[in-house]
PDB file of N, CA and C in Angstrom:
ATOM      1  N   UNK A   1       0.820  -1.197   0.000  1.00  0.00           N
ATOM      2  CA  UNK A   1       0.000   0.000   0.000  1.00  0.00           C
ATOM      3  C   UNK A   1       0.863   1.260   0.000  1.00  0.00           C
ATOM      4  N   UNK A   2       1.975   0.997   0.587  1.00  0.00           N
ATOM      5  CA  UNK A   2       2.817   2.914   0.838  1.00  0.00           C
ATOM      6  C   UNK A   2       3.569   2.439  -0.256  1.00  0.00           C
ATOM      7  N   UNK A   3       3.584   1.582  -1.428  1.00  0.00           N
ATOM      8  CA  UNK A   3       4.503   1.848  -2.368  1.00  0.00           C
ATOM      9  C   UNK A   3       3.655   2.529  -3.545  1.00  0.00           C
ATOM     10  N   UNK A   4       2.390   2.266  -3.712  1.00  0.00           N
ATOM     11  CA  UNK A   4       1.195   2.774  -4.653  1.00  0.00           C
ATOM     12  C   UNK A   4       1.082   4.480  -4.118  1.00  0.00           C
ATOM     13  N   UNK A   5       1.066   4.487  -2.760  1.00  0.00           N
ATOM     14  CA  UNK A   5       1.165   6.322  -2.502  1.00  0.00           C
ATOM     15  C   UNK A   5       2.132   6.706  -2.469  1.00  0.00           C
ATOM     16  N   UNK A   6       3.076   6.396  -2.669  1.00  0.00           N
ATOM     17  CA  UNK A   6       4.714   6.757  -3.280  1.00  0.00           C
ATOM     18  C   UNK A   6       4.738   6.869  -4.727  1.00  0.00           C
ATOM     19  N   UNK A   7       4.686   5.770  -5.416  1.00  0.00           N
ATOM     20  CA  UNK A   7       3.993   6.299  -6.557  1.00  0.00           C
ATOM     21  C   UNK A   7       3.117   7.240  -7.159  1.00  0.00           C
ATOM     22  N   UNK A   8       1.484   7.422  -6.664  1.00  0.00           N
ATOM     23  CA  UNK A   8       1.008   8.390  -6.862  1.00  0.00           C
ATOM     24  C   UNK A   8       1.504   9.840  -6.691  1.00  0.00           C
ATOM     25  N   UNK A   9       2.914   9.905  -5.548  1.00  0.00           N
ATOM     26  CA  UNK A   9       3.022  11.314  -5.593  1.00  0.00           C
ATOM     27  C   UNK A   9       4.203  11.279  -6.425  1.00  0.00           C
ATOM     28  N   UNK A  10       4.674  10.391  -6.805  1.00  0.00           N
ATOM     29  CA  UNK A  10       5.628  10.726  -7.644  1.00  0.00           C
ATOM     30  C   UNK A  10       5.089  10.867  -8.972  1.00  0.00           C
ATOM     31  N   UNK A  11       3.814  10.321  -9.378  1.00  0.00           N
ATOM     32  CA  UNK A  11       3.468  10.444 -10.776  1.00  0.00           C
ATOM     33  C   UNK A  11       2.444  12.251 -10.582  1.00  0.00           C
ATOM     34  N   UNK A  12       2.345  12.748  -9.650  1.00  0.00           N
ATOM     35  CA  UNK A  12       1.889  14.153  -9.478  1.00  0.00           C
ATOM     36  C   UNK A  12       2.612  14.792  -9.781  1.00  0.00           C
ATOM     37  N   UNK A  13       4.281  13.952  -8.898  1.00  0.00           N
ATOM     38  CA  UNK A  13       5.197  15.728  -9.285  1.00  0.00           C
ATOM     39  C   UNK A  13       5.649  15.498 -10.903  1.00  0.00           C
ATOM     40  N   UNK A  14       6.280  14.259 -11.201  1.00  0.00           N
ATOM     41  CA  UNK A  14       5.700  14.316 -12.689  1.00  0.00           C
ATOM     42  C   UNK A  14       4.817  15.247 -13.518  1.00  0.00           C
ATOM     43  N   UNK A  15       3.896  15.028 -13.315  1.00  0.00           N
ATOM     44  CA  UNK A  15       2.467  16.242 -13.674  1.00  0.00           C
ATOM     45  C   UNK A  15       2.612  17.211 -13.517  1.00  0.00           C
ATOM     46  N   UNK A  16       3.249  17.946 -12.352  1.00  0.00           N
ATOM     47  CA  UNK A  16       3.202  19.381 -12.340  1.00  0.00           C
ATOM     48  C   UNK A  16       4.119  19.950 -13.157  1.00  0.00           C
ATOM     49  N   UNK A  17       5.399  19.331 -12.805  1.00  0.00           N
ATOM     50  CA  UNK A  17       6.557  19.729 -13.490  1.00  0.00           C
ATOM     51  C   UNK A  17       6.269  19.143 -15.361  1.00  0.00           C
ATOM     52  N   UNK A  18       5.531  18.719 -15.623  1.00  0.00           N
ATOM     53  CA  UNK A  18       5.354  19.030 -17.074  1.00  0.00           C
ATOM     54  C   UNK A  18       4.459  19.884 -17.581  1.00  0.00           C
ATOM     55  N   UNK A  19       3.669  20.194 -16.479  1.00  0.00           N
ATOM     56  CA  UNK A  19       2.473  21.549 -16.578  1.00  0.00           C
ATOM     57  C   UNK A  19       3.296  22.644 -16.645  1.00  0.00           C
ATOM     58  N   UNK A  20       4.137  22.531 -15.816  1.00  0.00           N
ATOM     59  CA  UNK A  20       5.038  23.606 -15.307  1.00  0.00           C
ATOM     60  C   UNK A  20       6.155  24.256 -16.521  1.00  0.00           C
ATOM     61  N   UNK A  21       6.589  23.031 -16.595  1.00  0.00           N
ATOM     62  CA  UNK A  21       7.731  23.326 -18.270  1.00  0.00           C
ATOM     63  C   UNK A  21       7.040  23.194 -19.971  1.00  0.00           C
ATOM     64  N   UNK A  22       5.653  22.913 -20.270  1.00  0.00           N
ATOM     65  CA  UNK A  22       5.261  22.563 -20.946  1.00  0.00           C
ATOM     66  C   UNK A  22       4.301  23.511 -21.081  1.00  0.00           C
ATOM     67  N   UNK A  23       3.696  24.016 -20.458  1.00  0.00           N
ATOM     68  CA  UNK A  23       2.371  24.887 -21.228  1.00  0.00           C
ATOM     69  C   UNK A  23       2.791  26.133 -21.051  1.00  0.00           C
ATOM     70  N   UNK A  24       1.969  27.157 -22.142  1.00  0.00           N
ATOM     71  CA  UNK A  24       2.408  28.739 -22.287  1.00  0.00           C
ATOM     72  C   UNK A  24       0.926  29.475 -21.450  1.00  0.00           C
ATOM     73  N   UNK A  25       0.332  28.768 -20.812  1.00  0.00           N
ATOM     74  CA  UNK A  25      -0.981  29.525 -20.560  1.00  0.00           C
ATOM     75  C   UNK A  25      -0.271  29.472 -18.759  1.00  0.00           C
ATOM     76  N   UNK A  26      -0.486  31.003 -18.307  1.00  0.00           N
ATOM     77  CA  UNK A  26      -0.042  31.222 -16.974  1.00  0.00           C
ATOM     78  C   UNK A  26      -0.785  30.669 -15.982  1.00  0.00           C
ATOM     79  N   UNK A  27      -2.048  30.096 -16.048  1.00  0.00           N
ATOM     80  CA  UNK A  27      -2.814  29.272 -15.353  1.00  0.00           C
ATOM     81  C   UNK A  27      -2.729  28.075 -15.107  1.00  0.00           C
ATOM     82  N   UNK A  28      -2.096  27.876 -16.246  1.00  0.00           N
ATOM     83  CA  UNK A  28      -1.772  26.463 -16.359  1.00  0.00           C
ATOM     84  C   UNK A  28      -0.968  26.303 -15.219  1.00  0.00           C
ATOM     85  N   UNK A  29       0.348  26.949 -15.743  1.00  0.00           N
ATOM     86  CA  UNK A  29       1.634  27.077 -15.083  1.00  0.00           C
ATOM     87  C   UNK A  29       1.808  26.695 -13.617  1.00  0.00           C
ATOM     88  N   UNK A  30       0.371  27.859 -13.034  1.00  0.00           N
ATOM     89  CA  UNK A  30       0.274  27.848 -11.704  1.00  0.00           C
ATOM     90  C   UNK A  30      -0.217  25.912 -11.233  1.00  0.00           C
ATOM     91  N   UNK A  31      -1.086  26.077 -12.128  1.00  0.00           N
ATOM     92  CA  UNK A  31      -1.698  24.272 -11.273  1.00  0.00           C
ATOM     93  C   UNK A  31      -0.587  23.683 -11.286  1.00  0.00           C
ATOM     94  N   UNK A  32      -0.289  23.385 -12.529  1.00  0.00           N
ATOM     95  CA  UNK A  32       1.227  22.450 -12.915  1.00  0.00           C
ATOM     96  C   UNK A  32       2.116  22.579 -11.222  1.00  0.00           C
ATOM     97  N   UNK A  33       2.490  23.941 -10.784  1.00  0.00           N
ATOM     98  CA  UNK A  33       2.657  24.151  -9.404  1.00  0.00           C
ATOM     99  C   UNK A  33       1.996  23.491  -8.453  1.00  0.00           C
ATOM    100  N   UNK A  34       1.216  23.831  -8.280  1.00  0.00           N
ATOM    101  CA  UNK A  34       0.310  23.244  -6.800  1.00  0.00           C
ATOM    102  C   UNK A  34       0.238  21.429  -7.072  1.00  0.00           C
ATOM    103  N   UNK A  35       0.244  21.209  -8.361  1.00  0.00           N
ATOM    104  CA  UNK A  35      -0.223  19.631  -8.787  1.00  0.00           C
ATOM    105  C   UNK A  35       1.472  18.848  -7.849  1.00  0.00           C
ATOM    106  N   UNK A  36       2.567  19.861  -8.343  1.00  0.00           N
ATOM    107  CA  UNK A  36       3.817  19.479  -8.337  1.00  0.00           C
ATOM    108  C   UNK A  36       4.192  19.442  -6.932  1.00  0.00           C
ATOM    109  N   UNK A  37       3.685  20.498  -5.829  1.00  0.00           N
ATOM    110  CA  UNK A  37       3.499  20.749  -4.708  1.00  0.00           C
ATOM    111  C   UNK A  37       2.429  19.481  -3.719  1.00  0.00           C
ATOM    112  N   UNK A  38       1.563  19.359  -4.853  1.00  0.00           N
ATOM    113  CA  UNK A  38       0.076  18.163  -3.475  1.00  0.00           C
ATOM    114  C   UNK A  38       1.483  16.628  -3.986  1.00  0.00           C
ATOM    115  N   UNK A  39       2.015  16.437  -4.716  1.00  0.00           N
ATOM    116  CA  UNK A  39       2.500  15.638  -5.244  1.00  0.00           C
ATOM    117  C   UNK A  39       4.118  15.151  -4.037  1.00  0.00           C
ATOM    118  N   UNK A  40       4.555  16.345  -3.655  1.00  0.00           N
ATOM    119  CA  UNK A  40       5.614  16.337  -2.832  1.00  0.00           C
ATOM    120  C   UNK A  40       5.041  15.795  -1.427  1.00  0.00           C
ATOM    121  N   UNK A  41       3.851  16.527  -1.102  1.00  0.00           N
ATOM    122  CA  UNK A  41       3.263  16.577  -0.092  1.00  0.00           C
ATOM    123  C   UNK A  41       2.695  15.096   0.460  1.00  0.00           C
ATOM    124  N   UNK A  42       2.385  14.503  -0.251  1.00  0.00           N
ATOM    125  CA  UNK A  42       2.329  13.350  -0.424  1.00  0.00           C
ATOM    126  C   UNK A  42       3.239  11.654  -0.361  1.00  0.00           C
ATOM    127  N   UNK A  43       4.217  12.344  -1.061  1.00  0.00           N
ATOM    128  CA  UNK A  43       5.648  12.056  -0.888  1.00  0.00           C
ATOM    129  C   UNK A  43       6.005  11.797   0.618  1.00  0.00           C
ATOM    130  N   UNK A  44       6.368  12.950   0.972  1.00  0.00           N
ATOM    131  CA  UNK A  44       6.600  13.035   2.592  1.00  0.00           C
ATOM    132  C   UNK A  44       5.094  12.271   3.550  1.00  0.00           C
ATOM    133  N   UNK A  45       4.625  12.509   3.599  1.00  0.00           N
ATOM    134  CA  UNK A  45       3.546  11.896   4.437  1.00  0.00           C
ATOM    135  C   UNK A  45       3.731  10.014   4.077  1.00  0.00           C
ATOM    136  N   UNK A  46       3.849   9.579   2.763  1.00  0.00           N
ATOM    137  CA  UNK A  46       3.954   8.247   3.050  1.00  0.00           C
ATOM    138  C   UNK A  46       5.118   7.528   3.189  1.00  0.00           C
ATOM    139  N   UNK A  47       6.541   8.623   3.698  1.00  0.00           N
ATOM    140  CA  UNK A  47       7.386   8.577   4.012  1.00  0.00           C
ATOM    141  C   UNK A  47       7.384   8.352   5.352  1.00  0.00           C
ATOM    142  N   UNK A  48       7.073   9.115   5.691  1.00  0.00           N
ATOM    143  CA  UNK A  48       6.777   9.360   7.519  1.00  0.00           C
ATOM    144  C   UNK A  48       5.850   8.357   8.162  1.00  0.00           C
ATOM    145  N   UNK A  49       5.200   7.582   7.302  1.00  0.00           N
ATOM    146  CA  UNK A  49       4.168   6.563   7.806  1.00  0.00           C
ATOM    147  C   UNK A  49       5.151   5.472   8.432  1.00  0.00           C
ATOM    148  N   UNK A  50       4.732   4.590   9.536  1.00  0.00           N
ATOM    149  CA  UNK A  50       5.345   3.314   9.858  1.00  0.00           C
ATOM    150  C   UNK A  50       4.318   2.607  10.211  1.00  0.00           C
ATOM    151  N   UNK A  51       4.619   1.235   9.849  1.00  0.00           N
ATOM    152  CA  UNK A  51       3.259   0.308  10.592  1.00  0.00           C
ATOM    153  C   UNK A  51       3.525  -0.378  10.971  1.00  0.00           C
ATOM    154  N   UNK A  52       2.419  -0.515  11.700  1.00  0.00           N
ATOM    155  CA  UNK A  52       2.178  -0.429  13.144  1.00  0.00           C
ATOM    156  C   UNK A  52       2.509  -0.134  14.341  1.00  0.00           C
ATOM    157  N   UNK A  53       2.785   1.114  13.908  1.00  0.00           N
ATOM    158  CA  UNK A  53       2.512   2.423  14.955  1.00  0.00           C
ATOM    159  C   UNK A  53       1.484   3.500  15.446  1.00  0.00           C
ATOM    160  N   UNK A  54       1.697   4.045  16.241  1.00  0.00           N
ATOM    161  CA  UNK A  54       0.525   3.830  16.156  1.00  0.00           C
ATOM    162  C   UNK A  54       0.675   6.221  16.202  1.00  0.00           C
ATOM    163  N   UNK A  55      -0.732   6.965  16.319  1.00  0.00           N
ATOM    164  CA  UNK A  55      -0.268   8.264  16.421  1.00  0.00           C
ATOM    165  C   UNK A  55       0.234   8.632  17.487  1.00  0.00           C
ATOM    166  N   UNK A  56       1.090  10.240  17.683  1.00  0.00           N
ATOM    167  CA  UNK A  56       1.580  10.670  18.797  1.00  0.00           C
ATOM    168  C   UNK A  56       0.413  10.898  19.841  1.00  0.00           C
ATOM    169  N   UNK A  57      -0.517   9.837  20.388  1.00  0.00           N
ATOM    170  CA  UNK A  57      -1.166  10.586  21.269  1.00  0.00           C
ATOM    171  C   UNK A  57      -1.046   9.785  22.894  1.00  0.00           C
ATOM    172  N   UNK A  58      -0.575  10.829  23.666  1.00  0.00           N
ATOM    173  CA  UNK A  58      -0.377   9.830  24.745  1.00  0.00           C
ATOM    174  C   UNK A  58      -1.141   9.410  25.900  1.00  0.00           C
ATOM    175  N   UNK A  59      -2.441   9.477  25.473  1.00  0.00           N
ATOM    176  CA  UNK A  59      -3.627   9.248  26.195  1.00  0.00           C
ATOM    177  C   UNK A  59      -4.004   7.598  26.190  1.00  0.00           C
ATOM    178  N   UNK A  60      -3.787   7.186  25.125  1.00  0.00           N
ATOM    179  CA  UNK A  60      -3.665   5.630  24.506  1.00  0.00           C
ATOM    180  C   UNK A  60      -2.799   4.697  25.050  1.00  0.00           C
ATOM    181  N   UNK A  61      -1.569   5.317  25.005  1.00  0.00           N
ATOM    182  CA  UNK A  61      -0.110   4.337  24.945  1.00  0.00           C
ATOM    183  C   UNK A  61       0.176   5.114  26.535  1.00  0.00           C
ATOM    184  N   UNK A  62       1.119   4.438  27.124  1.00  0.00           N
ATOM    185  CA  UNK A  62       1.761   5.234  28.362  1.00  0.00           C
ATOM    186  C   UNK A  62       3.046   5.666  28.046  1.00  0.00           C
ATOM    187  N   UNK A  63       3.105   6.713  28.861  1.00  0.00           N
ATOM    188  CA  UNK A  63       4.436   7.072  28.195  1.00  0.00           C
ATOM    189  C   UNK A  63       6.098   6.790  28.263  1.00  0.00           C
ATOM    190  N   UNK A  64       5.974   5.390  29.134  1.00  0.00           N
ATOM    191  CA  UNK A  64       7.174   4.727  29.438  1.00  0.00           C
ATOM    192  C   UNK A  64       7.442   4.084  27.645  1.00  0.00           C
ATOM    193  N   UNK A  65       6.028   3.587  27.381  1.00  0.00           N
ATOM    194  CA  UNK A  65       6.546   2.896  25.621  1.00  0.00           C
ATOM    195  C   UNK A  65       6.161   3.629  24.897  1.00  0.00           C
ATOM    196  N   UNK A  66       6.274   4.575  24.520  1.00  0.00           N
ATOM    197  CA  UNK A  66       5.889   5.918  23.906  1.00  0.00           C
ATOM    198  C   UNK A  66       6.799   5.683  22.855  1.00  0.00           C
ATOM    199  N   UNK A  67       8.202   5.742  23.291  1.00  0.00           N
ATOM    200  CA  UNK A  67       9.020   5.913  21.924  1.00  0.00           C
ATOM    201  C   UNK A  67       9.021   4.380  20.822  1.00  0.00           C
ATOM    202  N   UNK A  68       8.508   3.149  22.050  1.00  0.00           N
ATOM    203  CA  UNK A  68       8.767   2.247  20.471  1.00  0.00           C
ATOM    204  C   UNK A  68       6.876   2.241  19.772  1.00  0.00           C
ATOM    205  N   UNK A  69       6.052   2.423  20.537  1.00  0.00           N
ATOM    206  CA  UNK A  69       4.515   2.709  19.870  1.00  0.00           C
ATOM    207  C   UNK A  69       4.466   3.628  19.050  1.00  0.00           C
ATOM    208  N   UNK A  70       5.372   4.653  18.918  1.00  0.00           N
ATOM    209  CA  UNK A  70       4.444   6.050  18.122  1.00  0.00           C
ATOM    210  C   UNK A  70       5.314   6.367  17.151  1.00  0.00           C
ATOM    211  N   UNK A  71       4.900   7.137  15.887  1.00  0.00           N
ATOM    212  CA  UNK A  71       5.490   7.476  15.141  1.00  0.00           C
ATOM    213  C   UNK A  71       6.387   8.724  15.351  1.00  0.00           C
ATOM    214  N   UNK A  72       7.515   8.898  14.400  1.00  0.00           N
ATOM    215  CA  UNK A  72       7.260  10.635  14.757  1.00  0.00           C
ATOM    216  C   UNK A  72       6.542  11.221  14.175  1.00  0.00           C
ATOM    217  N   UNK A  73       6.161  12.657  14.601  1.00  0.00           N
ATOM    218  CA  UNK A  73       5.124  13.534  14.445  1.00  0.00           C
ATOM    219  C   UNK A  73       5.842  14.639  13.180  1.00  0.00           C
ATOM    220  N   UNK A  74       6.939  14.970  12.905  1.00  0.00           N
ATOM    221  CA  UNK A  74       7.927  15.873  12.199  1.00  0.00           C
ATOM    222  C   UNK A  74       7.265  15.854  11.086  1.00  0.00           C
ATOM    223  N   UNK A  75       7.362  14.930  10.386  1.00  0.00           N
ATOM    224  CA  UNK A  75       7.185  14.876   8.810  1.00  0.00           C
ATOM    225  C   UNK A  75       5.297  15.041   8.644  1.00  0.00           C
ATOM    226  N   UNK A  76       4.520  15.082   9.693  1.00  0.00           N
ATOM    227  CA  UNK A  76       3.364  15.523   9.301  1.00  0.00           C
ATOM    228  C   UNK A  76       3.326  16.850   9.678  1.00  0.00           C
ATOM    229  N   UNK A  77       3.948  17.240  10.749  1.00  0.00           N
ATOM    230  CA  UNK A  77       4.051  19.226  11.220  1.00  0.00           C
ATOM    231  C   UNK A  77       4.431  19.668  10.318  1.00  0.00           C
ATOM    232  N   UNK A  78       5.592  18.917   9.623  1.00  0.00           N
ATOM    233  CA  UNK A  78       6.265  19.250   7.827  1.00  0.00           C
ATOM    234  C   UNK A  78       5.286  20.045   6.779  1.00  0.00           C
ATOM    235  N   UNK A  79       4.223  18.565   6.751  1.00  0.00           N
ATOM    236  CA  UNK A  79       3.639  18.622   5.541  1.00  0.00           C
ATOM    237  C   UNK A  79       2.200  19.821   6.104  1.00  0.00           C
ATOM    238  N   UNK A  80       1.948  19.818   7.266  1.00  0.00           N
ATOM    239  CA  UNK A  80       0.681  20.812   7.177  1.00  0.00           C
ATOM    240  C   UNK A  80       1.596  21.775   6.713  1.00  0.00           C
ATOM    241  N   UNK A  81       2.750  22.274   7.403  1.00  0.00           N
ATOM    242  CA  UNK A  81       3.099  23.806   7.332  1.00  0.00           C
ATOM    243  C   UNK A  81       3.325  24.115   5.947  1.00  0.00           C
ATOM    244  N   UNK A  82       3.522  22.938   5.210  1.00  0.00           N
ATOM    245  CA  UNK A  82       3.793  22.741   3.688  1.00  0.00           C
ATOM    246  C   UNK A  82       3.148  22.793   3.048  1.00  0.00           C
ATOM    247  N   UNK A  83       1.585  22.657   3.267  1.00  0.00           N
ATOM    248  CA  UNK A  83       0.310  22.719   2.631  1.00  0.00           C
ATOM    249  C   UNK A  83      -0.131  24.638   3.104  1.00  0.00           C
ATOM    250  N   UNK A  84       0.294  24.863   3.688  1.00  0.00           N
ATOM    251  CA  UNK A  84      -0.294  25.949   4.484  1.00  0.00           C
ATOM    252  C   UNK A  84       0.427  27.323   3.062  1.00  0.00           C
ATOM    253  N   UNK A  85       1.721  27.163   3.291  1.00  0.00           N
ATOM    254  CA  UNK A  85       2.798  27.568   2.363  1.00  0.00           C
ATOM    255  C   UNK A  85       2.311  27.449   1.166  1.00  0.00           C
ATOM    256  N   UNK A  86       2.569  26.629   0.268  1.00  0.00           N
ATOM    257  CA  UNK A  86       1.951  26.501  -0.578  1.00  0.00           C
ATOM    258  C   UNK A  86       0.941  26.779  -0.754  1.00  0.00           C
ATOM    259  N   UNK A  87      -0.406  26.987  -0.568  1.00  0.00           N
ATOM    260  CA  UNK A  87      -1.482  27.484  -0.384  1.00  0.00           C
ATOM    261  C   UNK A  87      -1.405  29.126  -1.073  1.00  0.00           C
ATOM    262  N   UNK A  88      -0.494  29.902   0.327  1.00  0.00           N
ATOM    263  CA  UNK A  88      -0.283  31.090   0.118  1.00  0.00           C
ATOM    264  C   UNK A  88       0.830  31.588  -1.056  1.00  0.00           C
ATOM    265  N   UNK A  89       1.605  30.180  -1.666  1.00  0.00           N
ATOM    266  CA  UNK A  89       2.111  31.170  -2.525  1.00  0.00           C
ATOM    267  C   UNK A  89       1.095  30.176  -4.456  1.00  0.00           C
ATOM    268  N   UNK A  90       0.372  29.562  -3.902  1.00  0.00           N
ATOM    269  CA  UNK A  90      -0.336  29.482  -5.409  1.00  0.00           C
ATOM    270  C   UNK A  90      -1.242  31.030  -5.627  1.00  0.00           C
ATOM    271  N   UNK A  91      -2.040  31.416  -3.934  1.00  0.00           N
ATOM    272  CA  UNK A  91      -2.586  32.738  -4.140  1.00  0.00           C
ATOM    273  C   UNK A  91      -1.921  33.423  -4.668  1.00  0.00           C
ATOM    274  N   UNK A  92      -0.445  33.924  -4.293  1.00  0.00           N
ATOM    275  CA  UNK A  92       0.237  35.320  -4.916  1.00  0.00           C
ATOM    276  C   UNK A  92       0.298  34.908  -5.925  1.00  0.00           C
ATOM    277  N   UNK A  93       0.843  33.441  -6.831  1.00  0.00           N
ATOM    278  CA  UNK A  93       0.692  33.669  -8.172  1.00  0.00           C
ATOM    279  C   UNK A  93      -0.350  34.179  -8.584  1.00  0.00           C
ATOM    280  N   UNK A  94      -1.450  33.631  -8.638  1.00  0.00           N
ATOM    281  CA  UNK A  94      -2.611  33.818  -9.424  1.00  0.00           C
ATOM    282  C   UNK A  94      -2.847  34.749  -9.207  1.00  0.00           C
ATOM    283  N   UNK A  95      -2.669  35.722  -8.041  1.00  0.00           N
ATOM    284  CA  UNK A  95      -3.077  37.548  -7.845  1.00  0.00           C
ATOM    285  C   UNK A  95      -1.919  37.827  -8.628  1.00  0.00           C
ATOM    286  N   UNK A  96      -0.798  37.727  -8.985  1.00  0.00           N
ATOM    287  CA  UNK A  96       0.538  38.261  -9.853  1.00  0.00           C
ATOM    288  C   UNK A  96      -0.360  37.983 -11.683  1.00  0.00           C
ATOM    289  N   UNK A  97      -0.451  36.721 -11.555  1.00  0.00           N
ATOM    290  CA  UNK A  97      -1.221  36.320 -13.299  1.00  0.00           C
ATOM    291  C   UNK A  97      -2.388  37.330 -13.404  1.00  0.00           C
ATOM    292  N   UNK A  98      -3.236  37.528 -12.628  1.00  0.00           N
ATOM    293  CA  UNK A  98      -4.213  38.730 -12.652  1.00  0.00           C
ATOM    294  C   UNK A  98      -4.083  39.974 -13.196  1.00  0.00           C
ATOM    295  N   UNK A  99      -2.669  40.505 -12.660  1.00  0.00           N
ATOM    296  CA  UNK A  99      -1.999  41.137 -12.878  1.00  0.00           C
ATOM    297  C   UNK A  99      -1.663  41.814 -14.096  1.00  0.00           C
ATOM    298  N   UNK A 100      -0.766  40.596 -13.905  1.00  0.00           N
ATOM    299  CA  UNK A 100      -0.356  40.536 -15.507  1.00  0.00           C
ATOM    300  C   UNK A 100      -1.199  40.549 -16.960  1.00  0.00           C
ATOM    301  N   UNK A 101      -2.508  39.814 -16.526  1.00  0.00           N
ATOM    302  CA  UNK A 101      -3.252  39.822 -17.384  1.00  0.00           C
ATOM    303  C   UNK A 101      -4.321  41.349 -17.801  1.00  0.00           C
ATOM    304  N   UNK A 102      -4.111  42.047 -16.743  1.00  0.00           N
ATOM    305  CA  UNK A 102      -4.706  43.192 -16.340  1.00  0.00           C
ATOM    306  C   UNK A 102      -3.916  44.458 -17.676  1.00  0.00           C
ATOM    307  N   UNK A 103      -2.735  44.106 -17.217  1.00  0.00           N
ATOM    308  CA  UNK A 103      -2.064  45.113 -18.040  1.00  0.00           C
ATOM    309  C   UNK A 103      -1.486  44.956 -19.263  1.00  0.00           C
ATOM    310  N   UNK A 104      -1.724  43.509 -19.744  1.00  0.00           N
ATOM    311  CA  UNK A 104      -0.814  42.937 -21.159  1.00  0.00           C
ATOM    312  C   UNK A 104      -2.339  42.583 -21.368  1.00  0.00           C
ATOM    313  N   UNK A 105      -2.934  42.433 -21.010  1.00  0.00           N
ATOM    314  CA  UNK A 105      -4.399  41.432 -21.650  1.00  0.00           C
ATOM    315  C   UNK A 105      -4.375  40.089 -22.397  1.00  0.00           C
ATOM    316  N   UNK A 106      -3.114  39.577 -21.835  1.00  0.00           N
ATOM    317  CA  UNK A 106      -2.951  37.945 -22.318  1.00  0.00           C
ATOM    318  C   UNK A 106      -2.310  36.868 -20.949  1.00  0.00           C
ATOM    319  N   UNK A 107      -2.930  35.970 -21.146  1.00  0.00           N
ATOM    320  CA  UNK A 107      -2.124  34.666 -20.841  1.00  0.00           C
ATOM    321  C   UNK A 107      -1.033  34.001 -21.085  1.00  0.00           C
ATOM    322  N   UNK A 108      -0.631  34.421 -22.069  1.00  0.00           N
ATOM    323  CA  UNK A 108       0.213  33.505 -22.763  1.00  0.00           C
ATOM    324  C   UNK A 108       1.843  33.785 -22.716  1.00  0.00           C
ATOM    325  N   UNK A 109       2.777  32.977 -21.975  1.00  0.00           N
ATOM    326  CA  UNK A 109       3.616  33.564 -21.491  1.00  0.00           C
ATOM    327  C   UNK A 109       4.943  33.909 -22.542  1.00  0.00           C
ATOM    328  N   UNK A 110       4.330  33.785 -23.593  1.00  0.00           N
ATOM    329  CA  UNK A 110       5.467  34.564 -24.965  1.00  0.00           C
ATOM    330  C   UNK A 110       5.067  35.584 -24.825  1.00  0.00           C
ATOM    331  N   UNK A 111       3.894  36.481 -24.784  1.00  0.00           N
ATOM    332  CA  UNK A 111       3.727  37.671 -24.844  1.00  0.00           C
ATOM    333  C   UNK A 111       4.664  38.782 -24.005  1.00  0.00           C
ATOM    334  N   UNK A 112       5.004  38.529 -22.731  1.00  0.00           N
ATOM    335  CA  UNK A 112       5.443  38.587 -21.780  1.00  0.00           C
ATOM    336  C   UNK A 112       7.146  39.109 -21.844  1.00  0.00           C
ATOM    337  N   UNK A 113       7.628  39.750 -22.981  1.00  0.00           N
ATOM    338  CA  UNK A 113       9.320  40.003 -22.928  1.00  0.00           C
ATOM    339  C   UNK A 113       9.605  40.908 -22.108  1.00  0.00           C
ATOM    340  N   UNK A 114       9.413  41.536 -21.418  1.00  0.00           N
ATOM    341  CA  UNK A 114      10.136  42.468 -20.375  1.00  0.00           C
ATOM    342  C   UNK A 114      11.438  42.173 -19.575  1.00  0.00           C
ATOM    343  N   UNK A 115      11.337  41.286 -19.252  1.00  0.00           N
ATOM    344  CA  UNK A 115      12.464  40.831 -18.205  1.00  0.00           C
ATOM    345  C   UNK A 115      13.427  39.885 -19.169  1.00  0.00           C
ATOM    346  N   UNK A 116      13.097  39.201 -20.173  1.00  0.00           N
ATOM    347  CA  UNK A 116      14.055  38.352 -20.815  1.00  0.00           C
ATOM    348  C   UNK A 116      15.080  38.689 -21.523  1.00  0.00           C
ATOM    349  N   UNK A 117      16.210  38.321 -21.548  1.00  0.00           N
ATOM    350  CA  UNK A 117      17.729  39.057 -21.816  1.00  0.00           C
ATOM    351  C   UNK A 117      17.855  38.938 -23.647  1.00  0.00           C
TER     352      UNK A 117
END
């Protein structure tokens, strides 16, 4: 089972990162991101899994066997703060693409030469 959700996030970041390098539409771009991002996120979480262990809660287990019952907790504090992050920077893109689209009136990221050498 954790080799199929290892897989799945590896076939996400796959996905993003060809959204990401592959399409000219700035919307795109952004999912291709977040796809590439739920994809990592994922990654780590079925990394951090062990079984049969059980969660950090020590209401259950006592806390003399605490350390061989429970998992660690790191790699999921990881991934919320990682979801949280991400979150806030797919918003600034898409308020930046807004933007952009505001004042060029396109999507399409050939239009776009300002900054390119």
């Amino acid at each position: 089972m954790e080799y199929i959700i290892i897989s799945t996030g590896f076939a996400l970041m796959l996905l993003g990162l060809w959204g990401i390098l592959s399409q000219k539409n700035l919307i795109k771009i952004v999912l291709g991101f977040t796809i590439f991002d739920t994809g990592i996120n994922i990654v780590m979480v079925s990394i951090g899994y062990v079984r049969g262990k059980a969660a950090p809660i020590l209401d259950v287990i006592k806390p003399s066997e605490a350390a061989d019952k429970i998992v660690d907790p790191v790699p999921q504090a990881l991934v919320l703060t990682a979801i949280v992050i991400g979150l806030g920077v797919s918003a600034l893109m898409l308020v930046y693409v807004l933007k952009l689209h505001h004042e060029k009136n396109s999507l399409d990221i050939n239009s776009f030469k300002d900054l390119k050498w």
